[in-house]
Protein backbone atom coordinates (compact mmCIF):
# COMPACT_ATOMS: atom_id res chain seq x y z
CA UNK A 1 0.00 0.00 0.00
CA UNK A 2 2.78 2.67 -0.89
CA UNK A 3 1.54 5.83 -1.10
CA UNK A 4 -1.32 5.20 1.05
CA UNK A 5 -1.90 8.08 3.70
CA UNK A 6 -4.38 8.50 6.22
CA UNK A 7 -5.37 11.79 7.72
CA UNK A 8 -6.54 12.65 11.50
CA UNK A 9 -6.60 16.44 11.84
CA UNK A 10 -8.58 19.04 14.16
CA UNK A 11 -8.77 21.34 11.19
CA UNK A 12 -12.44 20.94 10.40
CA UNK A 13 -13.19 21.87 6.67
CA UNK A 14 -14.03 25.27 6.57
CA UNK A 15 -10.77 26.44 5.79
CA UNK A 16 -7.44 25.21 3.63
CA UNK A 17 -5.34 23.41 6.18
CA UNK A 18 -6.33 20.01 5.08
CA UNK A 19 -5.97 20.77 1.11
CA UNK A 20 -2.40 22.34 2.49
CA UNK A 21 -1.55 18.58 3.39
CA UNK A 22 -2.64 16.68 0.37
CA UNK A 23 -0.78 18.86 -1.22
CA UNK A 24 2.30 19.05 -0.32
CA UNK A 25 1.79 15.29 0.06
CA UNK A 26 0.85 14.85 -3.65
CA UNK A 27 3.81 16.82 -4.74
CA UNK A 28 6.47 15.00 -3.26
CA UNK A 29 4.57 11.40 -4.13
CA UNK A 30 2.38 12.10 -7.10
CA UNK A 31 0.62 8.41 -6.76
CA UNK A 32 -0.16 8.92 -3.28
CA UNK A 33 -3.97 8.07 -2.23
CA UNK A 34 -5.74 9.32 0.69
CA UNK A 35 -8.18 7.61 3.53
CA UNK A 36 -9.88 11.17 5.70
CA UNK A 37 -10.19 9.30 9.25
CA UNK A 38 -11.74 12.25 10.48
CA UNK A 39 -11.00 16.29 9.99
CA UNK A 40 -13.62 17.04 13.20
CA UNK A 41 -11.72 16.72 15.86
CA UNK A 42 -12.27 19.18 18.80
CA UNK A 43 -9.88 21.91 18.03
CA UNK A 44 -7.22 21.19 20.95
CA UNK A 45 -8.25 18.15 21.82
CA UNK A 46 -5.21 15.82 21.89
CA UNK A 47 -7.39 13.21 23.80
CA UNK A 48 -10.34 13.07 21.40
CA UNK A 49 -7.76 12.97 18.62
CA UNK A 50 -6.05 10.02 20.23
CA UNK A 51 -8.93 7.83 20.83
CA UNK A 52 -10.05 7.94 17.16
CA UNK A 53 -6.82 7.35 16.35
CA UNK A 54 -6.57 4.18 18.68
CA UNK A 55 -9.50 2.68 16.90
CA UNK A 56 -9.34 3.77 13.74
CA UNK A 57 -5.41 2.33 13.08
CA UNK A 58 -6.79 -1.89 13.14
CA UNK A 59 -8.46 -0.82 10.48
CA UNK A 60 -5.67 1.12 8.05
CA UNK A 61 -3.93 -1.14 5.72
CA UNK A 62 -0.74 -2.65 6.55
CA UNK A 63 1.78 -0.38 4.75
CA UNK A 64 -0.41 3.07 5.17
CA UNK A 65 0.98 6.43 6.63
CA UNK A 66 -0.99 7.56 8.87
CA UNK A 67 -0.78 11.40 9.77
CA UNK A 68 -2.06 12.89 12.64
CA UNK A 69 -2.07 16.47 13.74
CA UNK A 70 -3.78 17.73 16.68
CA UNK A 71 -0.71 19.93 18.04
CA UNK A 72 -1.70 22.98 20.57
CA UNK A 73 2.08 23.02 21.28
CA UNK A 74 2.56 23.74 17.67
CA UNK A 75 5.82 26.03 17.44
CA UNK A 76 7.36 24.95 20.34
CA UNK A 77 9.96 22.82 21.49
CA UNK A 78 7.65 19.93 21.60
CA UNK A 79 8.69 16.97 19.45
CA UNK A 80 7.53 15.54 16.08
CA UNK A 81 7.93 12.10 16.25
CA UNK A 82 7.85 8.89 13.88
CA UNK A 83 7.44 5.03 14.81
CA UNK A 84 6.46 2.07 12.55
CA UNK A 85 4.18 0.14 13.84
CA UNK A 86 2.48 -3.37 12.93
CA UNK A 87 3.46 -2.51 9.19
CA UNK A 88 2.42 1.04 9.36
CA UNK A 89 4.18 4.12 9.83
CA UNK A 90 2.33 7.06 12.77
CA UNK A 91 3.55 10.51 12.35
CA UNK A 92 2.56 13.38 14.46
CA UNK A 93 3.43 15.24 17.41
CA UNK A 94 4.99 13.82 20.73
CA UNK A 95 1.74 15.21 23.11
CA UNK A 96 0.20 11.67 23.59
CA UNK A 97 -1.68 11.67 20.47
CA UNK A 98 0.37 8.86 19.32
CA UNK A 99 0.93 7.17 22.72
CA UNK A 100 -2.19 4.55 23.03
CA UNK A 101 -1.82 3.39 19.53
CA UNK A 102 2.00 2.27 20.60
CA UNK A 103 1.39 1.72 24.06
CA UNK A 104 -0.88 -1.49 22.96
CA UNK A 105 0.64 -2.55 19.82
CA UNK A 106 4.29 -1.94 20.48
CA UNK A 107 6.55 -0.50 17.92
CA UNK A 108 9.57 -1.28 15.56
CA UNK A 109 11.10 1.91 15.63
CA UNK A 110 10.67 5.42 16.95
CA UNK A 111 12.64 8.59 16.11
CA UNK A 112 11.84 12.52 16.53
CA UNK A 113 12.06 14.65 13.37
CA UNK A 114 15.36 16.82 13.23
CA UNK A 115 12.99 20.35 12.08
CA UNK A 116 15.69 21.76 11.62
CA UNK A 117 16.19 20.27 7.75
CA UNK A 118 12.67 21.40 6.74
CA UNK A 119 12.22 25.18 6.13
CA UNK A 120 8.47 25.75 8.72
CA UNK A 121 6.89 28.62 9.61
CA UNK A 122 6.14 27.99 13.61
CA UNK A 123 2.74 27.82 13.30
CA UNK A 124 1.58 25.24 10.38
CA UNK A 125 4.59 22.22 11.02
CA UNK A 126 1.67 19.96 9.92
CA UNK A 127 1.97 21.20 6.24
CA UNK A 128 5.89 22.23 6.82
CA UNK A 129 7.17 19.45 8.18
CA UNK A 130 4.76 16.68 8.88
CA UNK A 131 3.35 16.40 5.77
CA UNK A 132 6.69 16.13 4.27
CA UNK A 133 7.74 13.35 6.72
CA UNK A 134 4.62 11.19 5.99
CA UNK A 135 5.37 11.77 2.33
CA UNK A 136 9.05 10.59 2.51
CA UNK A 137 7.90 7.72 4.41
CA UNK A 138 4.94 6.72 1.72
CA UNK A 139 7.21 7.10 -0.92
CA UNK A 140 9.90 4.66 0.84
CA UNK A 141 12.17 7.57 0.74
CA UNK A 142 15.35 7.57 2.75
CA UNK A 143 14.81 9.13 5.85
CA UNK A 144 18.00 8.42 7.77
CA UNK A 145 19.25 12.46 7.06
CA UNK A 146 16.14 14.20 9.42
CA UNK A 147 16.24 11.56 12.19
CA UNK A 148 16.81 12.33 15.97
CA UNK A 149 17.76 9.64 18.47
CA UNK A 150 17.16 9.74 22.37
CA UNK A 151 13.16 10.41 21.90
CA UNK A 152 10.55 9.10 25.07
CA UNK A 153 7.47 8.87 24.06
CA UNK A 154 4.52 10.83 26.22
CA UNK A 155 2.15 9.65 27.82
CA UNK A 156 -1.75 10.43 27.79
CA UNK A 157 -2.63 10.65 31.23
CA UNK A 158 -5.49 8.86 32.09
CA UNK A 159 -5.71 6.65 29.02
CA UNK A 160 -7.25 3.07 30.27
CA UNK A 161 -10.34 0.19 30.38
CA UNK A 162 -12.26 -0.98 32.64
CA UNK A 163 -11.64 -4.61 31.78
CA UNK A 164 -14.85 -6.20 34.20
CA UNK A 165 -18.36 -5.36 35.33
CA UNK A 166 -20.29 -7.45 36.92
CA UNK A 167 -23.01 -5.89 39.45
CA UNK A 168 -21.43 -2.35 39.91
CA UNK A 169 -18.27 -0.63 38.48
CA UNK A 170 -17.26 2.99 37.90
CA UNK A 171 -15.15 4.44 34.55
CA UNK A 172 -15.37 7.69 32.53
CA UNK A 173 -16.36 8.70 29.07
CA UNK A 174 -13.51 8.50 26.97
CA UNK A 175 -15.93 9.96 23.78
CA UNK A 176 -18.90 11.72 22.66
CA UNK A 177 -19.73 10.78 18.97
CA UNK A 178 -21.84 12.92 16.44
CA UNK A 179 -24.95 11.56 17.75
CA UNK A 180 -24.72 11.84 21.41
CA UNK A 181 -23.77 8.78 22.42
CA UNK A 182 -21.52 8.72 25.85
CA UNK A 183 -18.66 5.86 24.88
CA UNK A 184 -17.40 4.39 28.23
CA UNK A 185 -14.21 2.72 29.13
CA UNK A 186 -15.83 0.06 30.22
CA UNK A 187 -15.60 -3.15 28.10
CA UNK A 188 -18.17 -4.46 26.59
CA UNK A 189 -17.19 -7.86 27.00
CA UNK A 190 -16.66 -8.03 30.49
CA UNK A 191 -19.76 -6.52 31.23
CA UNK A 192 -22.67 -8.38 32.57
CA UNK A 193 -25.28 -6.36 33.72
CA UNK A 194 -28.75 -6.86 32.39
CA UNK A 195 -32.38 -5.79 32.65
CA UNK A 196 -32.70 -2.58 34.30
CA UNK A 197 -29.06 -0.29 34.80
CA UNK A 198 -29.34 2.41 37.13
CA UNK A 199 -26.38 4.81 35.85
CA UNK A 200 -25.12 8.18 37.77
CA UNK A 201 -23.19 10.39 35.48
CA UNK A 202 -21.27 13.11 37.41
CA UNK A 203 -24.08 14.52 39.84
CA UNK A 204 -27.07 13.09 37.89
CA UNK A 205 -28.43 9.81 38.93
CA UNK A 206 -31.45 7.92 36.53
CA UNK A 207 -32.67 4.77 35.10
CA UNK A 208 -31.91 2.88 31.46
CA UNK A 209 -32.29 -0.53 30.16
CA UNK A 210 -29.83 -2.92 28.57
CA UNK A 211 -29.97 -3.02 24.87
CA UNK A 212 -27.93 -5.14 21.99
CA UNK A 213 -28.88 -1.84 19.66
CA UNK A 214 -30.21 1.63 19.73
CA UNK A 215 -33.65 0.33 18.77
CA UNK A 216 -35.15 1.03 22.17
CA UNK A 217 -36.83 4.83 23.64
CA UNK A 218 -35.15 6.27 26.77
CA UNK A 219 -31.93 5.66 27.97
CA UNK A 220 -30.20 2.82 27.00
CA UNK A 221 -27.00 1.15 27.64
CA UNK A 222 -25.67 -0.56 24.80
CA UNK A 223 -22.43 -2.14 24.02
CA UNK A 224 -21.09 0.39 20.75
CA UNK A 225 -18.97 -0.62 17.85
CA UNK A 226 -16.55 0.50 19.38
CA UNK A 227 -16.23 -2.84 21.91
CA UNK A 228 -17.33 -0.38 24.71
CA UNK A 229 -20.61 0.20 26.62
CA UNK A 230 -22.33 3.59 25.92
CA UNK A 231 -25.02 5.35 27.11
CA UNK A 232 -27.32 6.26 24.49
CA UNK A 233 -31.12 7.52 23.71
CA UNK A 234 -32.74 6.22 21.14
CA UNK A 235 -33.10 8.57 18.41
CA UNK A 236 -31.93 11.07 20.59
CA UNK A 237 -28.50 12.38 22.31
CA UNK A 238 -27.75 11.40 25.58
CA UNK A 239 -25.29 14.22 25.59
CA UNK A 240 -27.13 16.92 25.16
CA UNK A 241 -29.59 15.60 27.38
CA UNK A 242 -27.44 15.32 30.24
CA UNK A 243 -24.97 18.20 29.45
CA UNK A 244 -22.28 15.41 29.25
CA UNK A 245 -18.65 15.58 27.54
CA UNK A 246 -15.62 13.12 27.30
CA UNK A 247 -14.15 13.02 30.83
CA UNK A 248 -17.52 12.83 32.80
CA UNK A 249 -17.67 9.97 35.91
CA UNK A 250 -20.01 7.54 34.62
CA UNK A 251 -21.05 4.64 37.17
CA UNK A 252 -23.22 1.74 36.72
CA UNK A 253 -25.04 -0.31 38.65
CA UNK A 254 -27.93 -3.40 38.47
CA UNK A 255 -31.08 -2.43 39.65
């Protein structure tokens, strides 16, 4: 899959940013193809960026690129890092944004990005210098002249599952998707509550019922495609409901 590059920005789509990267992309490897994980990414948002990275990279074929760039340290002496992974090169910046992906599927290699050899404003090193990176690597360039040893990869604090639930178990929500649905980090296979769930969420307490879909009205708590229970309405948004955002205590518990 040479060539093959996958994009994860916060850049939205109003403006030119993401254009900027395929690009530059395109005119260093002319064949190269694109897969657009997602370009909605709360502006900032390093953790929301990493957990649709985390799930979307089983998915990428094995040789893809995958870019990512959610980078509020943009500019400063924060790294840009590299790392091959399970057949498939991650580049982006060293904020945590990366760190899940390698923390559970290991890596081959990992280097920081000498910025020095790229000419970047300190404002845009997505298009400057990241984009040029991800091409080099696409293209099977030799990358050996812009490579930094000595990097340590950062952590994303707080980044974990809740493996088991079997009567009662607290975790947070790790996500809100587009239609409102509060992704736990709770398992979905190891939990085993049925019937009636009563579920507190920060300082709200109320009632749902266990569902295999979103078929059912009210609250429901149904194990997502994403392997982890969320609490959903059907046809509706449980976050806007509940005023709820990624990071909220979420507890459950069989009535």
């Amino acid at each position: 899959m040479a060539g093959l590059i996958a994009l994860l920005t916060d850049f939205g789509y109003s403006d030119y940013y993401v254009a900027a990267l395929k690009g530059v992309i395109k005119s260093l490897v002319p064949e190269a193809d694109f897969i657009d994980v997602t370009h909605g990414v709360e502006p900032f948002s390093v953790w929301e960026g990493a957990f649709s990275l985390y799930y979307a990279f089983k998915f990428m074929p094995e040789g893809t690129t995958i870019l990512a760039v959610v980078d509020p340290g943009v500019g400063t002496s924060r790294e840009i890092i590299a790392a091959r992974c399970k057949g498939k090169w991650l580049v982006g910046p060293n904020n945590g944004l990366l760190y899940p992906v390698l923390r559970d599927n290991g890596y081959d290699e990992l280097f920081a990005v000498d910025v020095k050899a790229f000419e970047t404003s300190r404002t845009f090193q997505g298009r400057d210098v990241m984009a040029k990176v991800s091409a080099k690597l696409a293209g099977g360039q030799d990358v050996s002249n812009i490579k930094l040893g000595g990097v340590k990869l950062k952590k994303l604090r707080g980044w974990g599952f809740v493996s088991r639930c079997r009567s009662r178990c607290k975790g947070k929500v790790m996500h809100v998707d587009r239609f409102g649905n509060l992704i736990s980090n709770l398992r979905s296979d190891g939990f085993a509550i049925r019937g009636k769930v009563r579920v507190s969420l920060d300082d709200k307490t109320l009632d749902a019922t266990y569902s295999e879909n979103y078929s059912k009205d009210g609250f429901i708590v149904v194990p997502g495609g994403y392997g982890l229970i969320e609490l959903a309405v059907g046809k509706g948004s449980a976050a806007s409901q509940l005023q709820a955002k990624a990071g909220s205590v979420i507890s459950f518990e069989k009535v």
